[in-house]
Protein backbone atom coordinates (compact mmCIF):
# COMPACT_ATOMS: atom_id res chain seq x y z
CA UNK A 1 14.15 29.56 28.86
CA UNK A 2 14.10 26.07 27.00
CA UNK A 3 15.97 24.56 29.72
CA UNK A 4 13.34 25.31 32.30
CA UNK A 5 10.25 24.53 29.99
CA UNK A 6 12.15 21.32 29.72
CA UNK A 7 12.82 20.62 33.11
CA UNK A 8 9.09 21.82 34.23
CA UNK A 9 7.94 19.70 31.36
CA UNK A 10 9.63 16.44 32.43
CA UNK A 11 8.96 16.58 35.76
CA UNK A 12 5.04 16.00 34.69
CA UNK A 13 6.16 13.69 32.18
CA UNK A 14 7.91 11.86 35.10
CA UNK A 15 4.62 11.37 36.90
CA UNK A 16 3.09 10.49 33.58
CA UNK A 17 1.89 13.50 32.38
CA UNK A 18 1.54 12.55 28.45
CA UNK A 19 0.98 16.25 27.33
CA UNK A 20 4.19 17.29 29.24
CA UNK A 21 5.56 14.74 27.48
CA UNK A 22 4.21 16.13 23.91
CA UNK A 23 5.23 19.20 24.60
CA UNK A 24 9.21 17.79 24.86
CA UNK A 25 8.47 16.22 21.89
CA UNK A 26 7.28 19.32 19.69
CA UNK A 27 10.08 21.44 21.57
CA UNK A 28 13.21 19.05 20.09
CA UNK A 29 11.27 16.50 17.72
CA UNK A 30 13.01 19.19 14.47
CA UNK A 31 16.33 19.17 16.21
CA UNK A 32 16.60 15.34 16.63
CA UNK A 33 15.02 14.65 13.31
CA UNK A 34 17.82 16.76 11.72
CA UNK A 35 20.53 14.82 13.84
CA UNK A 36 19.19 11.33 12.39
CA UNK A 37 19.11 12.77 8.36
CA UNK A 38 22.98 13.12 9.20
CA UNK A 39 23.02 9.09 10.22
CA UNK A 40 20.86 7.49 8.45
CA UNK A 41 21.10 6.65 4.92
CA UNK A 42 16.95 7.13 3.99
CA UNK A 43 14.61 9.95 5.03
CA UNK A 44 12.19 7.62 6.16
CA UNK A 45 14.67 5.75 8.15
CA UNK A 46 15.79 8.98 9.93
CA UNK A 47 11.63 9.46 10.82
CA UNK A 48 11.67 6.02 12.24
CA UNK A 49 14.83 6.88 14.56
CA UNK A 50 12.96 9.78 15.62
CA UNK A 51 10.24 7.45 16.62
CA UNK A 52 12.46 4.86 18.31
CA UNK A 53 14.34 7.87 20.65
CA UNK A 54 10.81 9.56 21.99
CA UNK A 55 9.38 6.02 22.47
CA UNK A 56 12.69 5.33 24.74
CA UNK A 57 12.52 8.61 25.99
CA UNK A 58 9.16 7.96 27.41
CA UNK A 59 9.75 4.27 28.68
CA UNK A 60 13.15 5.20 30.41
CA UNK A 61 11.66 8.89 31.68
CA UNK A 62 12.68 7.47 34.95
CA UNK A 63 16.06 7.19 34.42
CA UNK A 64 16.62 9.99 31.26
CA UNK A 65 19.25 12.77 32.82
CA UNK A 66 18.82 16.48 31.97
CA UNK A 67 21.83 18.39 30.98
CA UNK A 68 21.67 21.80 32.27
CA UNK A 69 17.79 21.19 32.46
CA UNK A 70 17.81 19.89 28.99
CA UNK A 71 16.94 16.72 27.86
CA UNK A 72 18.16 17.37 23.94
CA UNK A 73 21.70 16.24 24.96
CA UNK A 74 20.34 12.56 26.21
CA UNK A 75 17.70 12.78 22.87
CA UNK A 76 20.66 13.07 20.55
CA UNK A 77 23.40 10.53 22.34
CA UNK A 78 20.46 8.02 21.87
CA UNK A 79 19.63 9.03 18.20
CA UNK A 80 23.22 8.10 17.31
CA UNK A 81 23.04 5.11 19.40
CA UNK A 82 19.72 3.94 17.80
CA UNK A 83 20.94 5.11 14.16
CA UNK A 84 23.85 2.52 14.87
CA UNK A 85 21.75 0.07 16.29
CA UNK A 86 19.59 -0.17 13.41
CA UNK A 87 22.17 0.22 10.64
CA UNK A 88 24.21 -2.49 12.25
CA UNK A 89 20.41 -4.42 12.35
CA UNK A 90 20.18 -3.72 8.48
CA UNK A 91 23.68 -4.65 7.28
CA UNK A 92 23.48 -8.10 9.26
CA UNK A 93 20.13 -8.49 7.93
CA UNK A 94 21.52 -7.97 3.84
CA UNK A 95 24.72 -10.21 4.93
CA UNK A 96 21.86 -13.40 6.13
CA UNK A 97 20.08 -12.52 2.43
CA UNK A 98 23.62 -12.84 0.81
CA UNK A 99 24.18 -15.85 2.32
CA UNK A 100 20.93 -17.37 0.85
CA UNK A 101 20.75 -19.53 -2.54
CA UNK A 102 19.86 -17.73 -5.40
CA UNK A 103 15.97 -18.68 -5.71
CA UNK A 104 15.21 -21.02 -8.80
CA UNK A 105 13.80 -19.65 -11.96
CA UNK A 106 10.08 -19.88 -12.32
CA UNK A 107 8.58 -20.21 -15.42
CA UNK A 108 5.79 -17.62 -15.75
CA UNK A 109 2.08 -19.39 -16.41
CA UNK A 110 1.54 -16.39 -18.63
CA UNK A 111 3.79 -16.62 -20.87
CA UNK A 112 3.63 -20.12 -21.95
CA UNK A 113 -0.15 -19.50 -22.37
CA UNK A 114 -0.62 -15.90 -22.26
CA UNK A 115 -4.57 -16.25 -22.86
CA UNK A 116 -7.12 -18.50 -22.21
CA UNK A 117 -9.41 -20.24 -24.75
CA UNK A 118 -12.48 -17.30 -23.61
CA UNK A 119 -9.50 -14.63 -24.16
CA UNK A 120 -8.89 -15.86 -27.98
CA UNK A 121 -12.21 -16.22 -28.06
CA UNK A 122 -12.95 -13.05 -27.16
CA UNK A 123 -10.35 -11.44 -29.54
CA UNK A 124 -11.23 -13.35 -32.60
CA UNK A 125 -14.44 -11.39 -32.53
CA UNK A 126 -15.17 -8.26 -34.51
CA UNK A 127 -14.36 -5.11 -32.76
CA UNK A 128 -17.89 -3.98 -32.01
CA UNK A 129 -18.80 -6.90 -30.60
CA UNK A 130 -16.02 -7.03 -27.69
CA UNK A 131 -16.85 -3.62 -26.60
CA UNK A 132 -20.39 -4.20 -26.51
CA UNK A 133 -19.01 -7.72 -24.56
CA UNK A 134 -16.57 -5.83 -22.01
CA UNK A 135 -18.42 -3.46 -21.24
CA UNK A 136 -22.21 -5.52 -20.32
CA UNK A 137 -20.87 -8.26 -19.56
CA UNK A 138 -17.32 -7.73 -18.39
CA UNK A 139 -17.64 -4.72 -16.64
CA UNK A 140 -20.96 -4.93 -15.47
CA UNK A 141 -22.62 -1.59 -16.77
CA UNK A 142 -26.33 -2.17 -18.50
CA UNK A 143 -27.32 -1.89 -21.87
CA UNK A 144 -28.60 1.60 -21.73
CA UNK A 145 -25.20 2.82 -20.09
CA UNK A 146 -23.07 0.83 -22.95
CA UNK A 147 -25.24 2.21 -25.46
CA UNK A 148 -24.55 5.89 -24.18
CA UNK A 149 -20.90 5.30 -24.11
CA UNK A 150 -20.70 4.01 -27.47
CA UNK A 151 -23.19 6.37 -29.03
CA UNK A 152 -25.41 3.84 -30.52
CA UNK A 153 -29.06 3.40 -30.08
CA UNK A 154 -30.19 1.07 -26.93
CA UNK A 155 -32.15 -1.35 -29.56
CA UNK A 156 -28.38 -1.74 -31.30
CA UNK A 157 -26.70 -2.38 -28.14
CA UNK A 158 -29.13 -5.47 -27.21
CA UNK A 159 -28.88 -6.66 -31.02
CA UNK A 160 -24.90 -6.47 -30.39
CA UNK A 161 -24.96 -8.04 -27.39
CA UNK A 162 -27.09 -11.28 -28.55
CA UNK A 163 -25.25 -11.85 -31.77
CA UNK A 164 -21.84 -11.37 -29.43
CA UNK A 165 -22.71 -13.91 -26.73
CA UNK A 166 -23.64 -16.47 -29.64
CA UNK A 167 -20.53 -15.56 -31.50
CA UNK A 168 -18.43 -16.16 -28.33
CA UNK A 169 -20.00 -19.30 -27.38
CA UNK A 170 -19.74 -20.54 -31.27
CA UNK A 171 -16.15 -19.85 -30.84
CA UNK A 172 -15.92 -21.33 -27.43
CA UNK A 173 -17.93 -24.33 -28.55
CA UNK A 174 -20.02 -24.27 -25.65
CA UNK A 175 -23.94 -24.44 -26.62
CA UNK A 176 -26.27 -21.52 -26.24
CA UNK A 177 -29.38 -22.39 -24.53
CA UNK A 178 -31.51 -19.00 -22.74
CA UNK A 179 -31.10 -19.37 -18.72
CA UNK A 180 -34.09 -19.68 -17.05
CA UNK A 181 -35.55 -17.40 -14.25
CA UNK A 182 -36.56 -18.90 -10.71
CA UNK A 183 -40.80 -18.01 -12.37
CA UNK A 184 -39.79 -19.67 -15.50
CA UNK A 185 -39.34 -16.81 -17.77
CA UNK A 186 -36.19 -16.52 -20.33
CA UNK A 187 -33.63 -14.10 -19.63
């Protein structure tokens, strides 16, 4: 019975009949996929052979030959042969990356200055006063929302904040003067 779905099946898919086509695939996509775990070192590698053998499947249609009315024989010879193909791709591949130069040893930025002057900054200042910090100004939330997630009242949250922003910019030694709005008014 499979033989003659197949053979009814790719005679559309000859003409270009793509849900023939899909229908070969569901029929023998399990079987195939099975074949290629046994040839292929990685799962994902076997799913990509699959891949490769209906994609040839469909571009060769013309010149694939049924077996009895099957065309699982052909899918399978051309699993193996794309299983080989692509392990013989990956071990030429990892031979080229032997024959490289080892790469040269990078000193990491971070750790021969692991934080910035507004990092130390930031850390010399009492606890309360970086969260209030991270989370207004750092992570963007408003005073209302910081005061909620710290419990506090929203009049101690804006206290915080100003005394944090001066004590940051004391310790950055940057001066403190209010920004202006576009209207003129202090922020």
């Amino acid at each position: 019975m499979q033989d003659e779905q197949d053979d009814a099946d790719w005679s559309r898919a000859l003409g270009g009949d793509g849900e023939a086509f899909g229908r070969v695939f569901d029929r023998h996509r399990h079987r195939v996929l099975r074949h290629c775990l046994r040839l292929v070192p990685e799962g994902s590698d076997a799913a990509d052979t699959v891949a490769v053998v209906f994609l040839e499947a469909w571009r060769l249609r013309e010149r694939v030959r049924l077996v009895e009315g099957s065309v699982l024989p052909w899918l399978l010879l051309t699993a193996t042969n794309t299983a080989r193909n692509q392990s013989r791709a990956a071990r030429r591949y990892r031979a080229a990356l032997d024959r490289l130069p080892p790469p040269e040893p990078v000193a990491d930025h971070a750790e021969r200055d692991p934080d910035g002057p507004a990092v130390r900054a930031l850390r010399s200042l009492p606890q309360r006063d970086q969260q209030v910090l991270v989370l207004a100004v750092l992570e963007g939330y408003s005073e209302r929302e910081v005061a909620t997630a710290l419990g506090l009242p929203a009049g101690t949250v804006k206290s915080r904040l100003s005394r944090a922003r001066r004590r940051l910019a004391a310790a950055l030694d940057t001066p403190t003067t209010p920004r202006t709005r576009p209207n003129g008014a202090r922020s």
